[in-house]
N, C-alpha and C. Protein backbone atom coordinates (compact mmCIF):
# COMPACT_ATOMS: atom_id res chain seq x y z
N UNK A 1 -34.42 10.43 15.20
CA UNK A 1 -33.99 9.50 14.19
C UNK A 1 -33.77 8.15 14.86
N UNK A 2 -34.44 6.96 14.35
CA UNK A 2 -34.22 5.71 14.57
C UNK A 2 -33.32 4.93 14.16
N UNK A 3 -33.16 3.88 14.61
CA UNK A 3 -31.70 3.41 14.24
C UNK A 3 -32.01 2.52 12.64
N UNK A 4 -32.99 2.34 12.05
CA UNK A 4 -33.25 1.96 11.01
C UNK A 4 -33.00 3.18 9.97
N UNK A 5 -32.30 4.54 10.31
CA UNK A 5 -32.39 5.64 8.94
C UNK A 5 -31.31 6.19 9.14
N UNK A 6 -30.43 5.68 10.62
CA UNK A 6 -29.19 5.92 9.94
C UNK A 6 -28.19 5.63 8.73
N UNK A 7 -27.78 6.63 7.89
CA UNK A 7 -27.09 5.70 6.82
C UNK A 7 -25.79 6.28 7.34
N UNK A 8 -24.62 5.82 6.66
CA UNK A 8 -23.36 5.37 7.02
C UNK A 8 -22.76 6.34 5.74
N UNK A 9 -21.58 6.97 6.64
CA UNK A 9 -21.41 7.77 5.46
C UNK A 9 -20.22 6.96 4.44
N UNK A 10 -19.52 7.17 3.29
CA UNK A 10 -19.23 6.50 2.22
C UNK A 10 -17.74 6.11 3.49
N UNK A 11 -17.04 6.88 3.96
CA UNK A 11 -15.83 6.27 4.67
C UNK A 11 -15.49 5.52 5.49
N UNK A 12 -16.96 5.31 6.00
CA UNK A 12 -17.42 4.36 7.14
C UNK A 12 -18.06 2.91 6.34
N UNK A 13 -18.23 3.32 5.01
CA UNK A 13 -19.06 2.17 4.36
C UNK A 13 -17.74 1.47 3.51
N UNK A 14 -16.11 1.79 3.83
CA UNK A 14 -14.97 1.02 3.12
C UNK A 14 -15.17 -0.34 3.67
N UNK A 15 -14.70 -0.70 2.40
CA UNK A 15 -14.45 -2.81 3.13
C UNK A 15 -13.10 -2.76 3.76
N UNK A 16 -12.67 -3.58 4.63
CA UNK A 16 -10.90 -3.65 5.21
C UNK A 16 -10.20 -4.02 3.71
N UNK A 17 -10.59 -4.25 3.02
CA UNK A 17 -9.71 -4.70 1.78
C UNK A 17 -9.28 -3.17 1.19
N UNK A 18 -11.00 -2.25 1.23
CA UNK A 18 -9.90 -0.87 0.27
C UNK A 18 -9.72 -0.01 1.43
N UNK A 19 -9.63 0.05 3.05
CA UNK A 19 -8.85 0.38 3.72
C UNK A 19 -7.00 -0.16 3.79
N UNK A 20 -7.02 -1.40 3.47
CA UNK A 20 -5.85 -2.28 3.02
C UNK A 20 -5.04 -1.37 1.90
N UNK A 21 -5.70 -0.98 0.90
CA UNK A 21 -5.15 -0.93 -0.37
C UNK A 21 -5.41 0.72 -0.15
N UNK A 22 -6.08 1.54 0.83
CA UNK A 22 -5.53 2.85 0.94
C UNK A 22 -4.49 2.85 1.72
N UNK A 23 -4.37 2.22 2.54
CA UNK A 23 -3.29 2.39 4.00
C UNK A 23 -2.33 2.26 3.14
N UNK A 24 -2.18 1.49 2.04
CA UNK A 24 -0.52 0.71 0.90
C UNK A 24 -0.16 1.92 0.41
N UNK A 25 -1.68 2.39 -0.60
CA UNK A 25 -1.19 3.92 -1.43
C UNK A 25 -0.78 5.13 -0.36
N UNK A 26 -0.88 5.02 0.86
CA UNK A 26 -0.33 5.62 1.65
C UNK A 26 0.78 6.11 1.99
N UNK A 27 1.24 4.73 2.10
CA UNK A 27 2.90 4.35 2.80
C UNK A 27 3.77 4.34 1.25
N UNK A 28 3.35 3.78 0.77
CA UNK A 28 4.12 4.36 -0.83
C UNK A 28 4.06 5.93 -0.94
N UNK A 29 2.85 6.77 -1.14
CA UNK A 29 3.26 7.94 -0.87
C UNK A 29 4.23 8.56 0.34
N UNK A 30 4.34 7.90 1.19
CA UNK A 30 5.31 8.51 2.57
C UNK A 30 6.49 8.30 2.65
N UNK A 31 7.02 7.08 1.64
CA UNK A 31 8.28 6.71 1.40
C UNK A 31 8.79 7.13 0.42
N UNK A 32 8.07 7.35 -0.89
CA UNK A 32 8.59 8.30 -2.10
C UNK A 32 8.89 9.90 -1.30
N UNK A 33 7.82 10.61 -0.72
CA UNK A 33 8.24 11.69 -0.01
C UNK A 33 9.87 11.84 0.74
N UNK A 34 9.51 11.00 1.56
CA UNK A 34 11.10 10.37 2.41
C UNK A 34 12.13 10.65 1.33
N UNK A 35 12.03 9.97 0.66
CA UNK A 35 13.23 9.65 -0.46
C UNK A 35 13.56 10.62 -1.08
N UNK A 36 12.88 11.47 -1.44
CA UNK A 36 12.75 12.88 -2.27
C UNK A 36 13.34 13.61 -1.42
N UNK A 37 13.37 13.65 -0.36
CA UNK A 37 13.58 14.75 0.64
C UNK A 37 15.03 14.16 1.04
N UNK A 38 15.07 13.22 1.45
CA UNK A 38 16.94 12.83 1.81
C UNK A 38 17.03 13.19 0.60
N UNK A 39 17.28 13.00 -0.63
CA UNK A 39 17.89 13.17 -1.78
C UNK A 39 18.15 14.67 -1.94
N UNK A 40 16.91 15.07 -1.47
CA UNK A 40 17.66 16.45 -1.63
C UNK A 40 18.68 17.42 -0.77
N UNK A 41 18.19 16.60 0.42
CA UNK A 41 19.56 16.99 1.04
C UNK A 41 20.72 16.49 0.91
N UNK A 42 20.56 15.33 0.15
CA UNK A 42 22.37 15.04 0.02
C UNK A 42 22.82 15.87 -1.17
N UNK A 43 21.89 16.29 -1.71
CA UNK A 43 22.21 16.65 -3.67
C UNK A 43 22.74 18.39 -2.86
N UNK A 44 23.62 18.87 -3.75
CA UNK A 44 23.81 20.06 -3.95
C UNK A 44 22.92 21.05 -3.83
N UNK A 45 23.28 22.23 -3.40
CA UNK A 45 22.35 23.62 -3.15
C UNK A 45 21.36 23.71 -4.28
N UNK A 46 22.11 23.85 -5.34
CA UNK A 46 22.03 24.71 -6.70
C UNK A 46 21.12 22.94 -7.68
N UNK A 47 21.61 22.21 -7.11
CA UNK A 47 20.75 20.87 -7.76
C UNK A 47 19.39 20.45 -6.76
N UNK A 48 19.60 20.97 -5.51
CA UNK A 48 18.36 20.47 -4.89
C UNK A 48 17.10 21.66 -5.15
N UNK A 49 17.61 22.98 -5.90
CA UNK A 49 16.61 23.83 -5.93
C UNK A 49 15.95 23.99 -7.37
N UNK A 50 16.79 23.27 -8.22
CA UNK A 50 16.41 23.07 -9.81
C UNK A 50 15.44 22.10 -9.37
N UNK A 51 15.96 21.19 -8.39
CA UNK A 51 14.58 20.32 -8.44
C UNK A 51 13.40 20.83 -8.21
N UNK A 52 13.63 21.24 -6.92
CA UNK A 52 12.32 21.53 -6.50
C UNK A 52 11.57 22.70 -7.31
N UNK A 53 12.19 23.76 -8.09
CA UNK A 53 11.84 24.09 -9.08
C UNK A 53 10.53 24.04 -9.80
N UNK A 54 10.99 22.66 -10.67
CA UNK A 54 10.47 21.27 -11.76
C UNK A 54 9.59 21.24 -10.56
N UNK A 55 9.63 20.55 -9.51
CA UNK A 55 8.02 20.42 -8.74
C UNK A 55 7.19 21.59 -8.65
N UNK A 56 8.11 22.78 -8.50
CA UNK A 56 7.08 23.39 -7.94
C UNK A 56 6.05 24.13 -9.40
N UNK A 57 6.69 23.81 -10.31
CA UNK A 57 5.96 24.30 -11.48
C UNK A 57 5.03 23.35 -12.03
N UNK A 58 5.70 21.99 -11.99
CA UNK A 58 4.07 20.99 -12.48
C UNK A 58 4.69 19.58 -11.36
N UNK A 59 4.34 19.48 -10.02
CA UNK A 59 4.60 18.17 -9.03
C UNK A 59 3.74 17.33 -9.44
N UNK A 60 4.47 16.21 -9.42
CA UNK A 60 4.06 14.60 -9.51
C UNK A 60 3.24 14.70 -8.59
N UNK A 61 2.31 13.40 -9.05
CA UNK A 61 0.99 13.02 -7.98
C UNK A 61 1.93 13.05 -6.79
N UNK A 62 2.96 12.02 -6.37
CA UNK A 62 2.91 12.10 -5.16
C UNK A 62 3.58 13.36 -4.28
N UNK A 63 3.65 14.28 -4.84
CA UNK A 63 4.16 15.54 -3.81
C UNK A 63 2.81 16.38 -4.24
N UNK A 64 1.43 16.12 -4.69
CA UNK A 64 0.66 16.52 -4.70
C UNK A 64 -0.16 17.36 -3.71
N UNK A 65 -0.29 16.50 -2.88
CA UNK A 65 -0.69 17.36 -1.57
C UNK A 65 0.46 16.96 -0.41
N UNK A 66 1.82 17.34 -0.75
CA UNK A 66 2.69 17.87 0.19
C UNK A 66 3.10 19.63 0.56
N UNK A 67 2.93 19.37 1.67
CA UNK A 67 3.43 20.94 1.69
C UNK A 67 4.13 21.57 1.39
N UNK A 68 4.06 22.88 0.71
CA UNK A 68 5.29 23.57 -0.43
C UNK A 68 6.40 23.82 0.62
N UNK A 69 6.38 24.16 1.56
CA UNK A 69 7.06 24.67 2.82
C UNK A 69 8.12 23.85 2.97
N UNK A 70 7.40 22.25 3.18
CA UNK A 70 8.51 20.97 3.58
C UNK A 70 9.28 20.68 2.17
N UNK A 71 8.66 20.90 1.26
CA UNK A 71 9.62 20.70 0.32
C UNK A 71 10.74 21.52 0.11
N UNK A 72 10.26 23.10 0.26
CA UNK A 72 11.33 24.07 0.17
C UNK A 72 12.81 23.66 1.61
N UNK A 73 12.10 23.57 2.43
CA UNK A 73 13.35 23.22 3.69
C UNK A 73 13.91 22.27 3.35
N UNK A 74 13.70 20.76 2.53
CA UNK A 74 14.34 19.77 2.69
C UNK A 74 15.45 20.70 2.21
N UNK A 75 15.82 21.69 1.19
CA UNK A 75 17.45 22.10 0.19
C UNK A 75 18.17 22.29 1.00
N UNK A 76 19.46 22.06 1.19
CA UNK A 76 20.17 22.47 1.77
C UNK A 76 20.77 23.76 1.95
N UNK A 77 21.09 24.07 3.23
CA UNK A 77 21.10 25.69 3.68
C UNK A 77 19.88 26.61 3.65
N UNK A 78 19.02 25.66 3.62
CA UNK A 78 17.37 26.45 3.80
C UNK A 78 16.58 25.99 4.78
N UNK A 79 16.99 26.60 5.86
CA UNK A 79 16.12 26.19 7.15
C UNK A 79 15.36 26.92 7.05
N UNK A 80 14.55 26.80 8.73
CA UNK A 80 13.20 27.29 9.14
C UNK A 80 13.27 28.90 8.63
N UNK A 81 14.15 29.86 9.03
CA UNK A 81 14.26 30.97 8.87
C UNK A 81 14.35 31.31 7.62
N UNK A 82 15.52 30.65 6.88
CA UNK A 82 15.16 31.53 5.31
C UNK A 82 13.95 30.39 4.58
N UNK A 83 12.88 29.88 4.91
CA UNK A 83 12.48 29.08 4.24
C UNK A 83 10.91 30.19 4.51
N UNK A 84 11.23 30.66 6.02
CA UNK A 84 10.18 31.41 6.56
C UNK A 84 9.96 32.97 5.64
N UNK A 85 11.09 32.96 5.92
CA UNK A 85 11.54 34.70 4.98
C UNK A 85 11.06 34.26 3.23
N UNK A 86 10.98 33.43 2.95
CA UNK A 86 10.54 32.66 1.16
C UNK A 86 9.23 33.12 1.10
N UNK A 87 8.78 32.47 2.17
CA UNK A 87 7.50 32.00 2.20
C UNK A 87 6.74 33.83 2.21
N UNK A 88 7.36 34.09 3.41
CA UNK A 88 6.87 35.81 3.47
C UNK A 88 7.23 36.56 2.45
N UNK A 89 7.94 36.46 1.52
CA UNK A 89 8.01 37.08 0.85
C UNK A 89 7.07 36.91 -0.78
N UNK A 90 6.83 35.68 -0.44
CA UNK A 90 5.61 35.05 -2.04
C UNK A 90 4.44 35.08 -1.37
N UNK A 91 4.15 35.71 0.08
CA UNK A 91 3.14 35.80 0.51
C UNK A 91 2.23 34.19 0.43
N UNK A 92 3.01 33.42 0.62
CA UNK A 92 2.41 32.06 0.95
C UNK A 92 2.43 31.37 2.25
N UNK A 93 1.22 30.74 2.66
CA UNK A 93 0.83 30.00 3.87
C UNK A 93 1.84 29.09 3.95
N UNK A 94 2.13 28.50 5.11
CA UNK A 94 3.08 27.58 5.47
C UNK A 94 2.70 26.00 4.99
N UNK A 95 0.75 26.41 5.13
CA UNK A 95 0.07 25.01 4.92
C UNK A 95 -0.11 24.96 3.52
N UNK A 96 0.21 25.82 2.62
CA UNK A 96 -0.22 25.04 1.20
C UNK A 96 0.15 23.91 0.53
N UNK A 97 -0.69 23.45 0.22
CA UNK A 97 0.18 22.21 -0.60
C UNK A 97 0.27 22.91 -2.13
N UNK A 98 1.33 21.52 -2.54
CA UNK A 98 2.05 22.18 -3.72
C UNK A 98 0.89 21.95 -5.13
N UNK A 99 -0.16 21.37 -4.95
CA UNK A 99 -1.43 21.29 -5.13
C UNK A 99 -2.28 22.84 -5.55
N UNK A 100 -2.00 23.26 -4.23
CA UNK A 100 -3.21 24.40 -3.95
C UNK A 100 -2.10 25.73 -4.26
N UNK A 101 -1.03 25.55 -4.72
CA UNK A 101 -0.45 26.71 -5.00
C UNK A 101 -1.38 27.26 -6.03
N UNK A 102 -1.44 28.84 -6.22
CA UNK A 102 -1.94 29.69 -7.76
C UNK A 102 -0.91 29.45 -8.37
N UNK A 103 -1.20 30.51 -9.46
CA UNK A 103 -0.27 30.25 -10.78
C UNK A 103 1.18 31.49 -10.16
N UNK A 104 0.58 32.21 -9.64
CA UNK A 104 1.33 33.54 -9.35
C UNK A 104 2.29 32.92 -8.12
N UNK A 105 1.38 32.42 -7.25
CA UNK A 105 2.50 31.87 -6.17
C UNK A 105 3.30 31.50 -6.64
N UNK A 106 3.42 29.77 -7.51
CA UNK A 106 4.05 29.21 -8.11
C UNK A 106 5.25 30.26 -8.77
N UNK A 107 5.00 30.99 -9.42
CA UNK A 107 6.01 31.94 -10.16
C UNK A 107 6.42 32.42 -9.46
N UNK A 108 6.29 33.42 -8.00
CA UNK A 108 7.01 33.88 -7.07
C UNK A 108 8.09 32.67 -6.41
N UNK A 109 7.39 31.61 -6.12
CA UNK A 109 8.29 30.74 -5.55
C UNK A 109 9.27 30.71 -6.20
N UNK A 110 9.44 30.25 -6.99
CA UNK A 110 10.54 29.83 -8.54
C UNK A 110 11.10 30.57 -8.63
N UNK A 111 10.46 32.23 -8.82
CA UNK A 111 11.96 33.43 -8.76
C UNK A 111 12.29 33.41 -7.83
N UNK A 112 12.33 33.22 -6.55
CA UNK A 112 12.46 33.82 -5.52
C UNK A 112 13.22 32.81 -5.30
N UNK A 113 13.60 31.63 -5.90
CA UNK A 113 14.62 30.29 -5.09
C UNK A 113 15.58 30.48 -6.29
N UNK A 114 15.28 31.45 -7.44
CA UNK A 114 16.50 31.78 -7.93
C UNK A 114 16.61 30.72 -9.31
């Protein structure tokens, strides 16, 4: 292949302007995350898990492709271990996002946080 038939694939073919304006929708997604997550650790047991709840049954775009895992740990009194023991028990990956949950996961999660 000559250098006249290389084509460029579509991510390589961004202008710096909509690299600009992805890098923004970025950091807005990373700071709403942030925020969601202190909040839930300051909020109550029993209020930080109603929330996450409500996400985990229909999540806003931006906890879209966050991991169900990091969301479950932000609650308080749910560390690595019982967040691990959750997870093993709804038979869910650590990496799913709250996205790629099934319908069944989703419902295990939710009973299972009570």
């Amino acid at each position: 292949m000559d250098d006249a038939e290389i084509v460029l694939s579509p991510i390589l073919a961004r202008t710096d302007q909509q690299r600009k304006e992805a890098l923004a929708k970025a950091n807005v997604i990373r700071k709403r995350r942030a925020r969601l997550k202190r909040e839930l650790k300051e909020s109550s047991k029993a209020e930080a898990i109603r929330r996450v709840k409500v996400m985990v049954f229909d999540p806003p775009n931006y906890v879209e492709t966050m991991k169900a895992y990091d969301l479950v740990k932000a609650v308080p009194k749910l560390g690595k271990m019982r967040c691990d023991k959750v997870f093993a028990k709804c038979l869910i990956s650590h990496l799913k996002t709250l996205a790629g949950l099934t319908d069944r996961q989703r419902r295990a999660l939710i009973e299972v946080l009570g």
